[in-house]
PDB file of N, CA and C in Angstrom:
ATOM      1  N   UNK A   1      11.068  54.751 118.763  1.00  0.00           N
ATOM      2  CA  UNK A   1      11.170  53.926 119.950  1.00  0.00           C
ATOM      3  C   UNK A   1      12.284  52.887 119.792  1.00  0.00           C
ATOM      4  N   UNK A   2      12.420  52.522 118.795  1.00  0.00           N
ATOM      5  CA  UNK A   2      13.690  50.900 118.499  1.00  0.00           C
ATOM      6  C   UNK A   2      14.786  52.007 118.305  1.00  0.00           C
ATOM      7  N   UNK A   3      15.092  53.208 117.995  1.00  0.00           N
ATOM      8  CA  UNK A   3      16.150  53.574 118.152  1.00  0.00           C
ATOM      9  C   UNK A   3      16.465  54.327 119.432  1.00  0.00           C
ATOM     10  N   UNK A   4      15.818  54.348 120.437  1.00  0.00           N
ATOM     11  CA  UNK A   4      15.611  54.758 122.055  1.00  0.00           C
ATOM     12  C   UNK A   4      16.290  53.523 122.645  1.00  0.00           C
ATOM     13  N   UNK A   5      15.701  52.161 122.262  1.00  0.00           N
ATOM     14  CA  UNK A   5      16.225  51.111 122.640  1.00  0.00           C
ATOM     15  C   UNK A   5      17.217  50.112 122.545  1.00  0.00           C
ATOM     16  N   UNK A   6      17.643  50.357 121.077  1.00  0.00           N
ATOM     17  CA  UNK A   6      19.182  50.286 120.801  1.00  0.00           C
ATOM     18  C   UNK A   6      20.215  51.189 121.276  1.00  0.00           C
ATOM     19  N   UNK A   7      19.497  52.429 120.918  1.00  0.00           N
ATOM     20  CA  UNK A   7      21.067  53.041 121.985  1.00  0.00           C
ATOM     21  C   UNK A   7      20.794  53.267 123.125  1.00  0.00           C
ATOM     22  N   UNK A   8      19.883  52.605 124.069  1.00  0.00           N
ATOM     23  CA  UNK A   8      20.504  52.080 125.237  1.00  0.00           C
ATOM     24  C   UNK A   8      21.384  51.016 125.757  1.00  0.00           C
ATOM     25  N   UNK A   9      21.051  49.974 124.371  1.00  0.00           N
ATOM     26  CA  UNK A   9      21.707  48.861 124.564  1.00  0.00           C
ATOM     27  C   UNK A   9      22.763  49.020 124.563  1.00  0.00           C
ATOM     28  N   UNK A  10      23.472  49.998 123.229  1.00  0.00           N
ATOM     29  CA  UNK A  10      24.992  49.963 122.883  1.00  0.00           C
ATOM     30  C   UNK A  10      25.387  50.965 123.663  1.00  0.00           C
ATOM     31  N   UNK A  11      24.567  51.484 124.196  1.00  0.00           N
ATOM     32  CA  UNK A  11      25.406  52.363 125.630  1.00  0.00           C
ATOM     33  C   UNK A  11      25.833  51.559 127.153  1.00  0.00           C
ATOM     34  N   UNK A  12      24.852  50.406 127.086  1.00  0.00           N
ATOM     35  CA  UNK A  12      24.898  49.763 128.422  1.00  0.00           C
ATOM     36  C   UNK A  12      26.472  48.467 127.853  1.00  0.00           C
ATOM     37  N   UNK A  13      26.257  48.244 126.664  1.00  0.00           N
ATOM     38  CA  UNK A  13      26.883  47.346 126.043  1.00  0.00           C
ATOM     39  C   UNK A  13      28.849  48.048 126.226  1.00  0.00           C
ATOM     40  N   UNK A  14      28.606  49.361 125.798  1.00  0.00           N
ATOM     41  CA  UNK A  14      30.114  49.917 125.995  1.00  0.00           C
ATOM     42  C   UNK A  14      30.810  50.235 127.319  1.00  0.00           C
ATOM     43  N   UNK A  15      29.528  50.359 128.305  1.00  0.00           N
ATOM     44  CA  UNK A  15      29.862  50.412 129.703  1.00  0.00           C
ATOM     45  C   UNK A  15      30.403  49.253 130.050  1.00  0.00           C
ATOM     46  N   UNK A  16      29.951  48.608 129.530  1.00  0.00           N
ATOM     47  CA  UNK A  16      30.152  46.878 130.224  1.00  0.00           C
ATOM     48  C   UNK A  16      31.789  46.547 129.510  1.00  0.00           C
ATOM     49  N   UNK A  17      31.705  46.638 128.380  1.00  0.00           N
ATOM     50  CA  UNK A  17      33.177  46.975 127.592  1.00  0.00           C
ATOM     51  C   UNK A  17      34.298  47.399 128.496  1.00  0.00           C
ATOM     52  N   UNK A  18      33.905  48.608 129.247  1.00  0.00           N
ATOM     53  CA  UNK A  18      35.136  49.410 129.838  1.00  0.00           C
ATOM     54  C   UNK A  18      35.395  48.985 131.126  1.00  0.00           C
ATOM     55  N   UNK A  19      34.338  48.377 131.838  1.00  0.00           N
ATOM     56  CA  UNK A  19      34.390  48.279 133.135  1.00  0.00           C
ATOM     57  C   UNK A  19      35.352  47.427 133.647  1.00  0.00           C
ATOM     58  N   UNK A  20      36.377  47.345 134.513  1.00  0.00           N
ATOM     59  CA  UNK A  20      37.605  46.709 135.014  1.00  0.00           C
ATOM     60  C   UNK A  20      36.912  45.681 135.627  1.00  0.00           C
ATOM     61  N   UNK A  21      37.127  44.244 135.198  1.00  0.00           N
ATOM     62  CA  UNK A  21      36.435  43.374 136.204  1.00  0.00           C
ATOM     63  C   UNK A  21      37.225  43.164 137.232  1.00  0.00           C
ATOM     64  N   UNK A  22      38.108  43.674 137.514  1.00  0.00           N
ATOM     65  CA  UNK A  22      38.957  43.570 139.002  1.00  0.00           C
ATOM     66  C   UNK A  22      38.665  44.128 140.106  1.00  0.00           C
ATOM     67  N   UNK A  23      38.187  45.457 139.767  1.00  0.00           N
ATOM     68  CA  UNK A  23      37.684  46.103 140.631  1.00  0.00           C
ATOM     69  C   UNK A  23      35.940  45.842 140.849  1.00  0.00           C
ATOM     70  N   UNK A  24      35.428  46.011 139.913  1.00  0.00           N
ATOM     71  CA  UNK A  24      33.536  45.828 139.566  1.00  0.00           C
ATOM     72  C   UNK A  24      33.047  44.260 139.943  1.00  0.00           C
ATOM     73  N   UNK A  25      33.865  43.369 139.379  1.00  0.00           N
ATOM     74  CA  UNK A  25      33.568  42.037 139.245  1.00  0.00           C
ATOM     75  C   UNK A  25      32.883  41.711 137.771  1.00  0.00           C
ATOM     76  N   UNK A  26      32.477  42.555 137.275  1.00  0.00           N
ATOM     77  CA  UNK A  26      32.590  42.193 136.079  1.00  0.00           C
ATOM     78  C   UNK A  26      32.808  43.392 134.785  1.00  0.00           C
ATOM     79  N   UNK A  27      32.666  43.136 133.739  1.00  0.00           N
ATOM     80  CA  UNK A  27      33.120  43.885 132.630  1.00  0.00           C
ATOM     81  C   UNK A  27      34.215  43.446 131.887  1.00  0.00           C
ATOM     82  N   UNK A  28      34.719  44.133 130.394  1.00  0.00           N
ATOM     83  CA  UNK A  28      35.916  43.366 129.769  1.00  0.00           C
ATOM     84  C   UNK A  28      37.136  43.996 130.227  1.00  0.00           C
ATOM     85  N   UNK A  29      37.064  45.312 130.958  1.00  0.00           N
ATOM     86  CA  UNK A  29      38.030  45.777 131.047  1.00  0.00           C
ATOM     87  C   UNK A  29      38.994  46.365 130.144  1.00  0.00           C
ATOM     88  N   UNK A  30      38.667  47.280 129.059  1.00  0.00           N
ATOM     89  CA  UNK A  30      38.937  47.797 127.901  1.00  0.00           C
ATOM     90  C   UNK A  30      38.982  49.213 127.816  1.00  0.00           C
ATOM     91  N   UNK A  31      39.346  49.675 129.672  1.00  0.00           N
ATOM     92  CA  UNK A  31      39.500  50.776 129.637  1.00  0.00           C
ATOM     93  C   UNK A  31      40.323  51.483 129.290  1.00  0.00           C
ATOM     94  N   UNK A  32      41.986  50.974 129.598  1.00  0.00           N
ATOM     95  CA  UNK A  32      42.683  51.199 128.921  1.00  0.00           C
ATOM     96  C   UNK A  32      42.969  51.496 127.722  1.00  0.00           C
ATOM     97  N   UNK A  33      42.493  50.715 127.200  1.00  0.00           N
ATOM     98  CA  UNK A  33      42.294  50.731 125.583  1.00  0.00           C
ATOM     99  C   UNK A  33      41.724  51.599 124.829  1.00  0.00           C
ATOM    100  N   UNK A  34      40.667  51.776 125.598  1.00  0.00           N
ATOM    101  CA  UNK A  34      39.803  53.474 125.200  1.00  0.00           C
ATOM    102  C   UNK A  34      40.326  54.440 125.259  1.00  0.00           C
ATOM    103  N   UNK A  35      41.107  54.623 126.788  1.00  0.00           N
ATOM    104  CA  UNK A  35      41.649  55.712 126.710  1.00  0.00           C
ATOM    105  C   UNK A  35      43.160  55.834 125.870  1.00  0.00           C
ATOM    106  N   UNK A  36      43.835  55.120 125.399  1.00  0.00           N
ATOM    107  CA  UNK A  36      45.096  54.828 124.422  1.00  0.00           C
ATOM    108  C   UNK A  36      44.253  55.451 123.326  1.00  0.00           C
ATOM    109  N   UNK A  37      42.847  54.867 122.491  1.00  0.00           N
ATOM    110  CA  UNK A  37      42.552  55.057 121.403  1.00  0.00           C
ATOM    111  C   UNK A  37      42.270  56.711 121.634  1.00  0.00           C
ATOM    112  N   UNK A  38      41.780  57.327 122.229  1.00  0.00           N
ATOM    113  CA  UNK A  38      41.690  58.359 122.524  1.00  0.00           C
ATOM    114  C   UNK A  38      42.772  59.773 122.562  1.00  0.00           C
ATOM    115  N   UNK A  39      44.134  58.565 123.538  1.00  0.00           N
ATOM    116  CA  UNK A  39      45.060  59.696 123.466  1.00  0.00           C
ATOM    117  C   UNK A  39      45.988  59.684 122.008  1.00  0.00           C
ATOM    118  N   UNK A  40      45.569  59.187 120.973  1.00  0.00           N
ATOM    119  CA  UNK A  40      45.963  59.284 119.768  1.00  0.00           C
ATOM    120  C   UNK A  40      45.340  59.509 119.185  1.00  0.00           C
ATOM    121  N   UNK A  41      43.676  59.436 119.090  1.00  0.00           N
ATOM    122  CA  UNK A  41      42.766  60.143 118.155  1.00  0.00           C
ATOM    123  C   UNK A  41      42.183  62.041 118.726  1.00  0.00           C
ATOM    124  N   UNK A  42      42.590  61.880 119.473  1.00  0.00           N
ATOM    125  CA  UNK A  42      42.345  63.150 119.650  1.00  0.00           C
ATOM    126  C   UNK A  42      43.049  64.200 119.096  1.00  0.00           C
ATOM    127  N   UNK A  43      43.855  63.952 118.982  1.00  0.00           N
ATOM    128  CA  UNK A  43      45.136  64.994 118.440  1.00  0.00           C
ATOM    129  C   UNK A  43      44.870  65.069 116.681  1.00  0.00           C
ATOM    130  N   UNK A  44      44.294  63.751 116.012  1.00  0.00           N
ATOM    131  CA  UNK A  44      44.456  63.886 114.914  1.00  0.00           C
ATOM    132  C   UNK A  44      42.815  64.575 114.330  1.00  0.00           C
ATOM    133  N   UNK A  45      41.982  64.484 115.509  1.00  0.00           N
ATOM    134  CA  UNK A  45      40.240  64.836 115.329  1.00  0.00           C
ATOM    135  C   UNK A  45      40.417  66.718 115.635  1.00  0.00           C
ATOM    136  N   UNK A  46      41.334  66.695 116.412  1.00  0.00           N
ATOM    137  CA  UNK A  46      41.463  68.212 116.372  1.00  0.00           C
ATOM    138  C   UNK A  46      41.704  68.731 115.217  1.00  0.00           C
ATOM    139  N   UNK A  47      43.238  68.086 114.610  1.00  0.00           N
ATOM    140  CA  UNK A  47      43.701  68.624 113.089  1.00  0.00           C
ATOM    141  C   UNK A  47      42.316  69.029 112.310  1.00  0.00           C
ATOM    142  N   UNK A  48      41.547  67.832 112.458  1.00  0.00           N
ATOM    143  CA  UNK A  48      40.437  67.747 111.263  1.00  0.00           C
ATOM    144  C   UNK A  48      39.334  68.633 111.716  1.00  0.00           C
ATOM    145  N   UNK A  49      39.157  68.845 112.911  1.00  0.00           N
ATOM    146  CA  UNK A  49      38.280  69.680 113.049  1.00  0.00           C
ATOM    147  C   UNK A  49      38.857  71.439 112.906  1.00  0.00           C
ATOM    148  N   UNK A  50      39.901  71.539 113.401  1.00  0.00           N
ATOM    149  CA  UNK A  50      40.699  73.182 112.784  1.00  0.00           C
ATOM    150  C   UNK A  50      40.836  73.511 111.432  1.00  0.00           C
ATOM    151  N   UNK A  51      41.017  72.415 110.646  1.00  0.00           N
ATOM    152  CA  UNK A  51      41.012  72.446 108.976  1.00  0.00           C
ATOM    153  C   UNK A  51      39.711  72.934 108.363  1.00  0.00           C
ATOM    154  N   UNK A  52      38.705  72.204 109.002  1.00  0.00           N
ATOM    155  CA  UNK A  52      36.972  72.636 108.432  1.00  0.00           C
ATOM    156  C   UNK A  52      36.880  73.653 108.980  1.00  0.00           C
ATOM    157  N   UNK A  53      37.326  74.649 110.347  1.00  0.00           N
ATOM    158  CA  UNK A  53      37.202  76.014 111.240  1.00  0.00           C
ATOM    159  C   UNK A  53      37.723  76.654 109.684  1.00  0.00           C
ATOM    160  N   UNK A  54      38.751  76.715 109.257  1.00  0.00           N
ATOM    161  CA  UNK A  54      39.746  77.226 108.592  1.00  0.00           C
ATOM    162  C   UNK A  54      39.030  77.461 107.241  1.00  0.00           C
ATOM    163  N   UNK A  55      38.645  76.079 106.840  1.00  0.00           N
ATOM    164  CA  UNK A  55      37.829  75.960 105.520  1.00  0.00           C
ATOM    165  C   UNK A  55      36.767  77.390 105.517  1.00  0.00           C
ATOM    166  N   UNK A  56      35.767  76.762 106.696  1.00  0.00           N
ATOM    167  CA  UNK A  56      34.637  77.652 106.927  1.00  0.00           C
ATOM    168  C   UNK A  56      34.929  79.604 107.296  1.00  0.00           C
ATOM    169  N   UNK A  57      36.028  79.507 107.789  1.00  0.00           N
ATOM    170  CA  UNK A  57      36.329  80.783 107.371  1.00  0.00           C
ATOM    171  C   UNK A  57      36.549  81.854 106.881  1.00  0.00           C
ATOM    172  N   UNK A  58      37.218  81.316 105.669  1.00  0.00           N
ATOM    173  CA  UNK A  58      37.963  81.702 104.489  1.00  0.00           C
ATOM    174  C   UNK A  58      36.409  82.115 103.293  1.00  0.00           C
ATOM    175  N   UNK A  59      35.697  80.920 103.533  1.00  0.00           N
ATOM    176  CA  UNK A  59      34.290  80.667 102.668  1.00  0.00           C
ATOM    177  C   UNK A  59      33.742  82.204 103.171  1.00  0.00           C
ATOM    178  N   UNK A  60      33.340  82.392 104.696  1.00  0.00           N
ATOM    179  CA  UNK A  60      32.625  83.416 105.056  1.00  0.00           C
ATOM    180  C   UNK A  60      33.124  84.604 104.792  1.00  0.00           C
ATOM    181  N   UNK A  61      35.284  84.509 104.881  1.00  0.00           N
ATOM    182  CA  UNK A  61      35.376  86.035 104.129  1.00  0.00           C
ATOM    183  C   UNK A  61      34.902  86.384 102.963  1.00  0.00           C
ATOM    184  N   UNK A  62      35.208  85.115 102.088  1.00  0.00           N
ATOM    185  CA  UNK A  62      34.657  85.387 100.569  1.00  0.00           C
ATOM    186  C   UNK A  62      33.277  85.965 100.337  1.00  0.00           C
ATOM    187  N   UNK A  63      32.851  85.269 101.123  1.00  0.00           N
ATOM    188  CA  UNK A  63      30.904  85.415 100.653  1.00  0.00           C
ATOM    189  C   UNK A  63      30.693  86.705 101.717  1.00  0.00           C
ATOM    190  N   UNK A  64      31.597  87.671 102.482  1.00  0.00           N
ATOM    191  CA  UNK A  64      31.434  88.896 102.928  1.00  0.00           C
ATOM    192  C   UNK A  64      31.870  90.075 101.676  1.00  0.00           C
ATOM    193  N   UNK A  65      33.129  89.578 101.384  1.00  0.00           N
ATOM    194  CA  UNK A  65      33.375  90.272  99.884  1.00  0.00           C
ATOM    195  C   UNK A  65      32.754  90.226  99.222  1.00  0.00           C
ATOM    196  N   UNK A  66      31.804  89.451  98.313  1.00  0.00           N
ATOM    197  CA  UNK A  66      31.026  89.258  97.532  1.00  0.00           C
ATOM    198  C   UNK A  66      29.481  89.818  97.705  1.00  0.00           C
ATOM    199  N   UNK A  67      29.296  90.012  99.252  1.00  0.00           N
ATOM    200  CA  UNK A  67      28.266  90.776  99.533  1.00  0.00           C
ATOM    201  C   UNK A  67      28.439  92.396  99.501  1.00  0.00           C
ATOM    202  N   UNK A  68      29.692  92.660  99.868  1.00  0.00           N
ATOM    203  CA  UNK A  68      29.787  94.050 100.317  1.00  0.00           C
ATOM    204  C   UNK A  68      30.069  95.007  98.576  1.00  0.00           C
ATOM    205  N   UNK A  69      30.229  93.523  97.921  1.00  0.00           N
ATOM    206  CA  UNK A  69      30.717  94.483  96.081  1.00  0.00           C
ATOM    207  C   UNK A  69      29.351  94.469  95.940  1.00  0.00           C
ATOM    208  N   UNK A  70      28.652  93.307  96.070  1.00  0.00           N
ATOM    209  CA  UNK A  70      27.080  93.443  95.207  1.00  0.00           C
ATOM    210  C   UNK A  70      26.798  94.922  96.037  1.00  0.00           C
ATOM    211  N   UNK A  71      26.624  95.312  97.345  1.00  0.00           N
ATOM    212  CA  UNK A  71      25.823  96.364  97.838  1.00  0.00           C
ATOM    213  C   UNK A  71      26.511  97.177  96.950  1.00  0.00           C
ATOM    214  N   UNK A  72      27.782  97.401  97.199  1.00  0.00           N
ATOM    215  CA  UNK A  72      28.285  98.587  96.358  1.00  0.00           C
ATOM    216  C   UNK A  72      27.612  98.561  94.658  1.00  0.00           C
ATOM    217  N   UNK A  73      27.764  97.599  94.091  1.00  0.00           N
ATOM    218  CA  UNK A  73      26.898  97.809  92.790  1.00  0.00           C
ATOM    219  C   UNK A  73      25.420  98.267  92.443  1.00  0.00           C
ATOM    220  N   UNK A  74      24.897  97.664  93.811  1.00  0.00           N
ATOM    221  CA  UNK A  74      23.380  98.384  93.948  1.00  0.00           C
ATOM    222  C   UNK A  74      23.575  99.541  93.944  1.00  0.00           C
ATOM    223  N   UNK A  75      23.780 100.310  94.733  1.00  0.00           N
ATOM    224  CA  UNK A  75      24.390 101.385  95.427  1.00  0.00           C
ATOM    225  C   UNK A  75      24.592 102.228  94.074  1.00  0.00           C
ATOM    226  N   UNK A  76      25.768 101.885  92.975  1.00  0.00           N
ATOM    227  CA  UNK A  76      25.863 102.394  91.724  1.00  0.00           C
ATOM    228  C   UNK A  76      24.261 102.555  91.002  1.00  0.00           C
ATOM    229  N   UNK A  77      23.995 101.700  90.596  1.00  0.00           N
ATOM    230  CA  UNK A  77      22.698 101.615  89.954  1.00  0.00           C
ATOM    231  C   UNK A  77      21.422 102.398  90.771  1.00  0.00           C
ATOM    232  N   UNK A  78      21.464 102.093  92.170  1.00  0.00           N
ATOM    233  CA  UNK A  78      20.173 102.954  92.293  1.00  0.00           C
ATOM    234  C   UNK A  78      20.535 104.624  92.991  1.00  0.00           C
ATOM    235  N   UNK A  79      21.903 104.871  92.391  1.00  0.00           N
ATOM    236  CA  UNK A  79      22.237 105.967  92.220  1.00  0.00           C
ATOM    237  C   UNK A  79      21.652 107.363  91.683  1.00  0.00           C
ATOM    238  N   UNK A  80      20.597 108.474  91.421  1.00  0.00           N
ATOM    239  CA  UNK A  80      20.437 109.450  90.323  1.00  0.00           C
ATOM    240  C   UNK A  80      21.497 109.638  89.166  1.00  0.00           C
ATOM    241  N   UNK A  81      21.370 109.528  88.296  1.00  0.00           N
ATOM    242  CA  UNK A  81      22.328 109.819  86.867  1.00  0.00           C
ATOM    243  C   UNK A  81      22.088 111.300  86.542  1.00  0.00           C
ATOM    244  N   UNK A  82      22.715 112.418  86.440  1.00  0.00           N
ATOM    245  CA  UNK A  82      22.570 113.326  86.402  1.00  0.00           C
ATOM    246  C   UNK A  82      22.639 114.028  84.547  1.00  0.00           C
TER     247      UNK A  82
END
């Protein structure tokens, strides 16, 4: 429940942040600012998020190779030996 009610606060709290008091009558008017921080963090949150895509990729070919030798080794072993 206290964390239901804090982030309402800091949600009502960031609204109030952005809101243009010129137009609203009130707020700090920090919209701008958001969106500046934005059009420069975005570009660099992408990098970081394509790098971990990339990471996580590479991991899943490996651990597909590593599955498809173990079958094949089963495969050997529960072979008949003639």
């Amino acid at each position: 429940m206290k964390s239901l009610i804090i982030g309402i606060v800091i949600l009502a709290a960031a609204t109030f942040a952005v809101l243009p008091p010129e137009i609203v009558g009130f707020g700090l008017g920090w919209g701008h600012k958001v969106l500046d921080f934005l059009c420069g963090g975005l570009p660099v949150l992408a990098v970081l998020i394509s790098l971990i895509a990339v990471f996580i990729g590479i991991a899943d070919m490996k651990d597909r190779a590593e599955a498809k030798k173990e079958k094949a080794e089963n495969r050997e072993e529960a072979a008949p030996k003639d």
